[in-house]
Protein backbone atom coordinates (compact mmCIF):
# COMPACT_ATOMS: atom_id res chain seq x y z
CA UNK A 1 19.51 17.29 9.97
CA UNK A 2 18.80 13.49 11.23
CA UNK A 3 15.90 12.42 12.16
CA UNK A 4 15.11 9.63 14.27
CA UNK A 5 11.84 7.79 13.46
CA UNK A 6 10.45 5.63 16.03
CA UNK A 7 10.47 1.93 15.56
CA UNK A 8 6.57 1.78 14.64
CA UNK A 9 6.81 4.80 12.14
CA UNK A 10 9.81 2.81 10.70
CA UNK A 11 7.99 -0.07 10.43
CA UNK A 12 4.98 1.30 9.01
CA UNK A 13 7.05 3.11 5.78
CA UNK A 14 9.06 -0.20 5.06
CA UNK A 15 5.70 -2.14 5.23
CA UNK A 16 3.48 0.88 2.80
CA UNK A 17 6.33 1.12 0.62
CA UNK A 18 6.55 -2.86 0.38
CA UNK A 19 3.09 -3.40 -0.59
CA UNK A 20 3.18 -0.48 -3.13
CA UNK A 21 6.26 -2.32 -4.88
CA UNK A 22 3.77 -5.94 -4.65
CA UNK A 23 1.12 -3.79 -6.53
CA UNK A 24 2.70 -2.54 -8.72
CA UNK A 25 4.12 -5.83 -9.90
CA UNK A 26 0.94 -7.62 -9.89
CA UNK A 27 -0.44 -4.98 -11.96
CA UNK A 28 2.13 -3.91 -14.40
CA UNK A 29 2.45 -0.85 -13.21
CA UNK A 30 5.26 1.01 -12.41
CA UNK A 31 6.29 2.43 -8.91
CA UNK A 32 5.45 5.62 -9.08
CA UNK A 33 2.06 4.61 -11.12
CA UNK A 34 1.18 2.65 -8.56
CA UNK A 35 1.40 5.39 -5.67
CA UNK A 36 -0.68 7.63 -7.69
CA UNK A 37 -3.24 5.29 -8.68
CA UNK A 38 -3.18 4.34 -5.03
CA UNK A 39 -3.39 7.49 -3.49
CA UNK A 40 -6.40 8.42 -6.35
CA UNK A 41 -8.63 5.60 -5.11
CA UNK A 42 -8.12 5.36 -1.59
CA UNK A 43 -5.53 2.71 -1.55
CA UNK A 44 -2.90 4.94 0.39
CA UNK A 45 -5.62 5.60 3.63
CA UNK A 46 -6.37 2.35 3.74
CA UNK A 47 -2.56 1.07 3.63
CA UNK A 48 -1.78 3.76 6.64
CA UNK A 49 -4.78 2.23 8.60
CA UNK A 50 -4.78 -1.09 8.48
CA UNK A 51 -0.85 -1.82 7.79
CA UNK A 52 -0.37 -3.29 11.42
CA UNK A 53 -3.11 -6.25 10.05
CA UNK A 54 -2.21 -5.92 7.26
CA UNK A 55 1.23 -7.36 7.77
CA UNK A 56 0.55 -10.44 9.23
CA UNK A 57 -0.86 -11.61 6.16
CA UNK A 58 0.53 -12.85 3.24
CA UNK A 59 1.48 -10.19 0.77
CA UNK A 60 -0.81 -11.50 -1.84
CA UNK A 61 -4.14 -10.76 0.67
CA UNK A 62 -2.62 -7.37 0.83
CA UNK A 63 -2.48 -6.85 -2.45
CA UNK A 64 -6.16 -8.15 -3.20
CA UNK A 65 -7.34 -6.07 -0.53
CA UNK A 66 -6.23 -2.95 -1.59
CA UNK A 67 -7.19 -3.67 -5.65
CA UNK A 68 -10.99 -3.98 -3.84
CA UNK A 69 -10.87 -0.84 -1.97
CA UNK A 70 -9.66 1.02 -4.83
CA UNK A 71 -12.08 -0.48 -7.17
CA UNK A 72 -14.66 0.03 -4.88
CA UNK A 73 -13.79 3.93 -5.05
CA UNK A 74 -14.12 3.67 -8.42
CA UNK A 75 -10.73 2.44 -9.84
CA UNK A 76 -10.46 0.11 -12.57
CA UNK A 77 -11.47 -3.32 -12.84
């Protein structure tokens, strides 16, 4: 089975998974850490709504901005 994703939906995944990888690293966390803790906070929605403004700024922003939005939903500091 092969699926074709449009170039959008493509673009979206490379750019989520991207900034996962960047938070993870600037948090010493793994991968997989990362997603979950992420996902628990409200990291992910955030990510899969905003990505398109997301990623026209540097990755460091990106990063920043989702560490506030989780911590705002009650992550740690």
């Amino acid at each position: 089975m092969n699926i074709q994703l449009d170039e959008e939906t493509n673009n979206k995944i490379s750019f989520v998974t991207f900034i996962i990888e960047k938070f993870a690293s600037a948090y010493k966390m793994n991968r997989q850490a990362a997603y979950f803790y992420l996902k628990k906070y409200g990291g992910i929605d955030y990510l899969f709504k905003h990505w398109w403004a997301l990623h026209t700024d540097n990755p460091f922003w990106a990063v920043r901005d989702l560490y506030e939005v989780c911590y705002q939903n009650g992550g740690q500091k």
